[in-house]
N, C-alpha and C. Protein backbone atom coordinates (compact mmCIF):
# COMPACT_ATOMS: atom_id res chain seq x y z
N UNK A 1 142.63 -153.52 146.18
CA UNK A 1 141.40 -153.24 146.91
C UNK A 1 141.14 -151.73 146.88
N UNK A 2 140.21 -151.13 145.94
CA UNK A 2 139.83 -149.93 146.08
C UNK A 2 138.59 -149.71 146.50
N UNK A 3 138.62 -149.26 148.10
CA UNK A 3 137.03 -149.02 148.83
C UNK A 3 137.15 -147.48 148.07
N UNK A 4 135.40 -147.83 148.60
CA UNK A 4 134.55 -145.90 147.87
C UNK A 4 134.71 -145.42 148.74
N UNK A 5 134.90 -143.68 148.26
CA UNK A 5 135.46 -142.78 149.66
C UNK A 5 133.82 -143.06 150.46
N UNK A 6 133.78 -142.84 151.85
CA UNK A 6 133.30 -142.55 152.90
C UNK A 6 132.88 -141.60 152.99
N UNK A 7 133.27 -140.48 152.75
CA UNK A 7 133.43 -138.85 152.84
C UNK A 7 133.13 -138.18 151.90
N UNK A 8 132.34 -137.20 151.88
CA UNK A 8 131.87 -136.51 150.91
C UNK A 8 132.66 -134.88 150.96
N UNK A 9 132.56 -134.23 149.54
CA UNK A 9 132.60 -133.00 149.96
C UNK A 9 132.20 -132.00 150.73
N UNK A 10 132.85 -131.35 151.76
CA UNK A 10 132.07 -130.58 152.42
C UNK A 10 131.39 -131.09 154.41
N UNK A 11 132.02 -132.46 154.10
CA UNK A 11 131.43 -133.02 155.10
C UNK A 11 132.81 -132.97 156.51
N UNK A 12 132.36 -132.59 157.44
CA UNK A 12 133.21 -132.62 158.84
C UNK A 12 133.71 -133.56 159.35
N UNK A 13 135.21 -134.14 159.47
CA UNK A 13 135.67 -135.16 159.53
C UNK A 13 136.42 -135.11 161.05
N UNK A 14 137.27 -136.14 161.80
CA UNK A 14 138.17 -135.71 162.88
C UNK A 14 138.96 -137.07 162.27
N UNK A 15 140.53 -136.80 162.63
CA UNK A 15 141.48 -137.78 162.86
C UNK A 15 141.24 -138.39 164.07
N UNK A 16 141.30 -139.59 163.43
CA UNK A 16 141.60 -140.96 165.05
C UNK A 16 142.87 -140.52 166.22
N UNK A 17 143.73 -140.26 165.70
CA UNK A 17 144.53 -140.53 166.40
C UNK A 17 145.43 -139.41 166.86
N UNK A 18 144.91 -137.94 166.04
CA UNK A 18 145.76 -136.54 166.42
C UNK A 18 144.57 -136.00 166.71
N UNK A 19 145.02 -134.97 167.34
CA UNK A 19 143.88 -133.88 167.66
C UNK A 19 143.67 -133.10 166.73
N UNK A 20 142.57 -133.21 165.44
CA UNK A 20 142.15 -132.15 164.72
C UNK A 20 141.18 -132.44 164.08
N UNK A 21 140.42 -131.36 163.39
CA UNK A 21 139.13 -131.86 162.75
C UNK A 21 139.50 -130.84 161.58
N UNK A 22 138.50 -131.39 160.49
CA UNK A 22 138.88 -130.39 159.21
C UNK A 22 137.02 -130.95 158.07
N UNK A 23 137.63 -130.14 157.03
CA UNK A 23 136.13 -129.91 156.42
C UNK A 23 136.81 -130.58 154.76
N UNK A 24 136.01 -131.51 154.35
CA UNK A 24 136.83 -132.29 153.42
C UNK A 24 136.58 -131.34 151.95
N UNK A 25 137.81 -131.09 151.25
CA UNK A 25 137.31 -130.18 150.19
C UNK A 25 137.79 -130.82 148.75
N UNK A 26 138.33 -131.75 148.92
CA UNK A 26 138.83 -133.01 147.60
C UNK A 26 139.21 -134.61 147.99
N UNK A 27 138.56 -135.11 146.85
CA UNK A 27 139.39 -136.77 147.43
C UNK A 27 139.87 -137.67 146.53
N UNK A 28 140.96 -137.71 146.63
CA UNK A 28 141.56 -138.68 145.90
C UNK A 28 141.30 -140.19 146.08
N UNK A 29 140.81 -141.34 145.50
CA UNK A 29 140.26 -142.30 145.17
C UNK A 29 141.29 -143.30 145.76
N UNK A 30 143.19 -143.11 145.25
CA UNK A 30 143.65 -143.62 145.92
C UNK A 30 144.64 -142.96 146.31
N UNK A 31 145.82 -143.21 147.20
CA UNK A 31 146.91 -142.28 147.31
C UNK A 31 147.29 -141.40 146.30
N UNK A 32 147.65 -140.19 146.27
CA UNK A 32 148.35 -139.23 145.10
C UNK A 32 149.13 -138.12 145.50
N UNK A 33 150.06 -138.54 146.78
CA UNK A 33 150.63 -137.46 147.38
C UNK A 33 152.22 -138.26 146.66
N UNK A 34 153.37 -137.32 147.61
CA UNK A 34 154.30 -137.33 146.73
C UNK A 34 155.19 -138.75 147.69
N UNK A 35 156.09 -139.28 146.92
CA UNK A 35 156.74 -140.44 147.49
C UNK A 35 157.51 -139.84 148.60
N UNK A 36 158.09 -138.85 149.04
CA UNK A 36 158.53 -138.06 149.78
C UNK A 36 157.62 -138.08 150.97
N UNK A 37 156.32 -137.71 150.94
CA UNK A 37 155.49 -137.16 151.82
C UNK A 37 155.06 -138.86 152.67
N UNK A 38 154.67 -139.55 151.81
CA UNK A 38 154.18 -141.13 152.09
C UNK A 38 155.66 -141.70 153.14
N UNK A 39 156.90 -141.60 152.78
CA UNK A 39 158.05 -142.18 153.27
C UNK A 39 158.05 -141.85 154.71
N UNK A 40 157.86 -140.46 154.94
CA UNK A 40 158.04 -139.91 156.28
C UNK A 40 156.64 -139.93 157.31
N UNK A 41 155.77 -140.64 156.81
CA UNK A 41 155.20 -140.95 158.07
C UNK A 41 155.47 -142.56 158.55
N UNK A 42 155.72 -142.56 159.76
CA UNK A 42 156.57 -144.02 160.25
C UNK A 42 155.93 -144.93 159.56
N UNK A 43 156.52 -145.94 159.49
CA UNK A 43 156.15 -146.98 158.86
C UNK A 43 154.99 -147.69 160.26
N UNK A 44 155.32 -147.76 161.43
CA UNK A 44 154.28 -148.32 161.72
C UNK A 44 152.77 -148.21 162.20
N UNK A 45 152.50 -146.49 161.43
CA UNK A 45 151.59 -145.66 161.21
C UNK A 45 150.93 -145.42 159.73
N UNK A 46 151.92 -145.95 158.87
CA UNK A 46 151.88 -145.32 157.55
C UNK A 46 150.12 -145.92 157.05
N UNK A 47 149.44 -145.55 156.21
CA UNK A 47 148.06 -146.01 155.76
C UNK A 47 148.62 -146.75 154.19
N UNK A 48 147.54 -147.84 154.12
CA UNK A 48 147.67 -148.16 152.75
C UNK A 48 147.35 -147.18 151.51
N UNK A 49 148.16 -147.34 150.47
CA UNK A 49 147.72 -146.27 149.57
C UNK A 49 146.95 -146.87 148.80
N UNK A 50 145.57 -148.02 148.97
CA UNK A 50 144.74 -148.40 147.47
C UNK A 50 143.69 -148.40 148.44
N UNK A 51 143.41 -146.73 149.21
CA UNK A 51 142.46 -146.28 149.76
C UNK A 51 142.05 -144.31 149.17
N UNK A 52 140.50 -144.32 149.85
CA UNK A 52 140.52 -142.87 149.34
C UNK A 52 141.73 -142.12 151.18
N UNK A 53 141.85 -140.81 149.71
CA UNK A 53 142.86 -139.92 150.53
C UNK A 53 141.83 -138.59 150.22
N UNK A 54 141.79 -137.56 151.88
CA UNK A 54 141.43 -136.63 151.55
C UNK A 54 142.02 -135.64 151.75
N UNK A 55 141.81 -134.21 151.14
CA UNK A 55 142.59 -133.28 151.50
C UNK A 55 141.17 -132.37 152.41
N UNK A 56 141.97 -131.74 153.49
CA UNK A 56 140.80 -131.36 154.32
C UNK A 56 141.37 -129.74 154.83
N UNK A 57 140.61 -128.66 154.93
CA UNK A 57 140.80 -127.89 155.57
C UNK A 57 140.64 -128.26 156.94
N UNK A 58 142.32 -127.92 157.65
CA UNK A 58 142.23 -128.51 159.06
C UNK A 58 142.05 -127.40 159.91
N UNK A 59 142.02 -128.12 161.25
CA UNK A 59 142.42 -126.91 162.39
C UNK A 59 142.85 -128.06 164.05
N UNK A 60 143.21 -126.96 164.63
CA UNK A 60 143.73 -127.37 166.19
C UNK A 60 143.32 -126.46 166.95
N UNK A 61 143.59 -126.77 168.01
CA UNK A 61 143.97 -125.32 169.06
C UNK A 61 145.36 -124.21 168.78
N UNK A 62 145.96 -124.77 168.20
CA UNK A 62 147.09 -124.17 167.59
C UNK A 62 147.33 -122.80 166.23
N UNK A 63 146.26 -124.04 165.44
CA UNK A 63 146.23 -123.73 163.63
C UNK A 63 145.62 -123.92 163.20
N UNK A 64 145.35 -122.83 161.93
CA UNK A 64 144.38 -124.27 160.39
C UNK A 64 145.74 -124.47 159.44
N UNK A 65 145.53 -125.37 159.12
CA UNK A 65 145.99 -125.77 157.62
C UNK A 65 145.93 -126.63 156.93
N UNK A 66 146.49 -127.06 155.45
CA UNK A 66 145.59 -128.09 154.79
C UNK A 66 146.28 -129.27 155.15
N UNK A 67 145.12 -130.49 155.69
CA UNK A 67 146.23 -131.80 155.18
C UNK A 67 145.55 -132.73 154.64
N UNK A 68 146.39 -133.75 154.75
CA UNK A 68 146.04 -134.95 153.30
C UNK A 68 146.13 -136.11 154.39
N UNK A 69 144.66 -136.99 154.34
CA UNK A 69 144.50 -137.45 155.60
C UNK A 69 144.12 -138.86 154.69
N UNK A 70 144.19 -140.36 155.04
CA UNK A 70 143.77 -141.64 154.41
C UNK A 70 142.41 -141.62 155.34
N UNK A 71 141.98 -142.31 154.97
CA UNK A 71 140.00 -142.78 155.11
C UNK A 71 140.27 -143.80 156.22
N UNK A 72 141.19 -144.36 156.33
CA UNK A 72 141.16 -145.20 157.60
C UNK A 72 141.48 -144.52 158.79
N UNK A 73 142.12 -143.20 158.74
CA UNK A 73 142.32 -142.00 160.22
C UNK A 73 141.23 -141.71 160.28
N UNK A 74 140.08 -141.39 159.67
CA UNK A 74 139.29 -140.39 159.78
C UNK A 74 137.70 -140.72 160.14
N UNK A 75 136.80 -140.20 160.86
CA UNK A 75 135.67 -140.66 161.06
C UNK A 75 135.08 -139.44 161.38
N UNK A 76 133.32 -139.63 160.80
CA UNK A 76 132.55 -138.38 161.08
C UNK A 76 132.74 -137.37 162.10
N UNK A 77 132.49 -136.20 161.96
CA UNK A 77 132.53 -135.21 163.00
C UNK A 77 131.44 -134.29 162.98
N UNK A 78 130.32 -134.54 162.17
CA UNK A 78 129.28 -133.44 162.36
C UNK A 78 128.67 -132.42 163.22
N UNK A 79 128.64 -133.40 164.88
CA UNK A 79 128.07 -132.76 166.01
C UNK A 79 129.30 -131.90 166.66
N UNK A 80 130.44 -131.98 165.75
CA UNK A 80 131.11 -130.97 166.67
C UNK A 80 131.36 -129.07 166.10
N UNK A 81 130.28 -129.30 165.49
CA UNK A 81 129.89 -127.73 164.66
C UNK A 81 131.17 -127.36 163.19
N UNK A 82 130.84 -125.96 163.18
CA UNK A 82 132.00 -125.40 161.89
C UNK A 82 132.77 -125.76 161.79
N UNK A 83 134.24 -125.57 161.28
CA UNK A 83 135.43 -125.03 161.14
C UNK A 83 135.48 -124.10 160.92
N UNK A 84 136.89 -123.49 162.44
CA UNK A 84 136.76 -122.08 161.88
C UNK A 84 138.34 -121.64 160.65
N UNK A 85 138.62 -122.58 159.98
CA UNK A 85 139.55 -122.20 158.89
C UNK A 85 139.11 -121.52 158.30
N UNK A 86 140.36 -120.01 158.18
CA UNK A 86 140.40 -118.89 157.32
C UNK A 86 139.78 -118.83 155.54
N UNK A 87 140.13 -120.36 155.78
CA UNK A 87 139.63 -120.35 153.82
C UNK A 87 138.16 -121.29 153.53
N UNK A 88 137.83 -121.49 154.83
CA UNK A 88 136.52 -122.04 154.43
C UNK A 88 135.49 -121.65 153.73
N UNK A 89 135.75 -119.82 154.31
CA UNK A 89 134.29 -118.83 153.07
C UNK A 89 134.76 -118.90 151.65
N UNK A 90 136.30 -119.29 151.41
CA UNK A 90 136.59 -119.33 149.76
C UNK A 90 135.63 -119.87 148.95
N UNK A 91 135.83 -121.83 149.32
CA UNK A 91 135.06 -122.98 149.17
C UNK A 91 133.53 -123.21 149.25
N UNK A 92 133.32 -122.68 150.60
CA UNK A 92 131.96 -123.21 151.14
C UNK A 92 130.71 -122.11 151.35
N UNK A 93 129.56 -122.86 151.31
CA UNK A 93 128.66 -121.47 152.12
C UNK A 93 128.47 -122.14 153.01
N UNK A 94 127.29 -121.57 153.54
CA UNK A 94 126.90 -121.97 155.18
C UNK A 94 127.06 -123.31 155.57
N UNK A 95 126.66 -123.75 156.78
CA UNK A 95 127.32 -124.44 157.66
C UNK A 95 125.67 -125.48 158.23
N UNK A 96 125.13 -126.12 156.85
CA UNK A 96 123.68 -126.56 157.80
C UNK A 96 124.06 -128.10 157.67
N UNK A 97 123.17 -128.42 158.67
CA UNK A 97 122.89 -129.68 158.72
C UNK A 97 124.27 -130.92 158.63
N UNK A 98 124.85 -130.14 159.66
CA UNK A 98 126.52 -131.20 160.25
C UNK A 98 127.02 -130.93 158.79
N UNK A 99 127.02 -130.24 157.68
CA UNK A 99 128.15 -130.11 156.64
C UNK A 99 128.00 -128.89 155.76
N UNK A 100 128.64 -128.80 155.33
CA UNK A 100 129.11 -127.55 154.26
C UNK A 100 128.39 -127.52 153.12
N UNK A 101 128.19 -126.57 152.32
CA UNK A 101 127.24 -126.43 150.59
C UNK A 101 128.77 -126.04 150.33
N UNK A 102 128.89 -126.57 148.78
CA UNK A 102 130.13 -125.92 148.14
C UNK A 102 129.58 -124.99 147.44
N UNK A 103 130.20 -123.58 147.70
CA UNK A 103 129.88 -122.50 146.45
C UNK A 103 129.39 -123.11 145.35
N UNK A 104 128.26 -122.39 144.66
CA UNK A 104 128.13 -122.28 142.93
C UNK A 104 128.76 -122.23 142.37
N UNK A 105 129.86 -121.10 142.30
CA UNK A 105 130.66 -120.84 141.19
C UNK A 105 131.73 -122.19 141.33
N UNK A 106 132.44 -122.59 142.41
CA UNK A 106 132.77 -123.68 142.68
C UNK A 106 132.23 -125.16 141.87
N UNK A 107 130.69 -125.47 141.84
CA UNK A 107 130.67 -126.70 141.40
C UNK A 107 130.52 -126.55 139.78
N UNK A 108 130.48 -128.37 139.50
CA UNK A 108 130.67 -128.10 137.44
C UNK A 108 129.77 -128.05 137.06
């Protein structure tokens, strides 16, 4: 069963079930993280891997940093404004309309 990602580039996402929101900047179609990384989240949490996976610039009250989140944690976050991750001006320009433009030089 391979569903179509949900999520677009650039678009503001939040986890279900942790506290964080992040700005989606790649997606893998189906799992492609490492067997290592998949093992250690509990099994009775773990997501199916013949889903899209995204990698997202995150943040908390804590931190930013990147993570690699399955399409079944994750659901829109538009109305809750920016991200303020350090590497968002790398990737992105401005901030309209609940999502991100990816740089020019960025797209193909």
């Amino acid at each position: 069963m391979n569903s179509k990602a949900r999520f677009g580039i650039g678009e503001v996402v939040r986890h279900k079930q942790f506290d964080f929101r992040g700005v989606v900047f790649d997606v893998d179609p189906v799992f492609a993280n490492s067997e290592e990384w998949y093992e250690s989240i509990p099994s009775e949490m773990r997501p199916k891997r013949e889903q899209p996976f995204y990698h997202l610039l995150a943040e908390n009250d804590e931190a930013s940093y990147v993570a690699y989140v399955s399409q079944q944690n994750l659901e829109a976050d538009s109305e809750g404004g920016p991200i303020e991750h350090p590497n968002v001006a790398e990737l992105f320009d401005e901030f309209r309309d609940g999502r991100y433009r990816l740089r020019r030089r960025l797209t193909h």
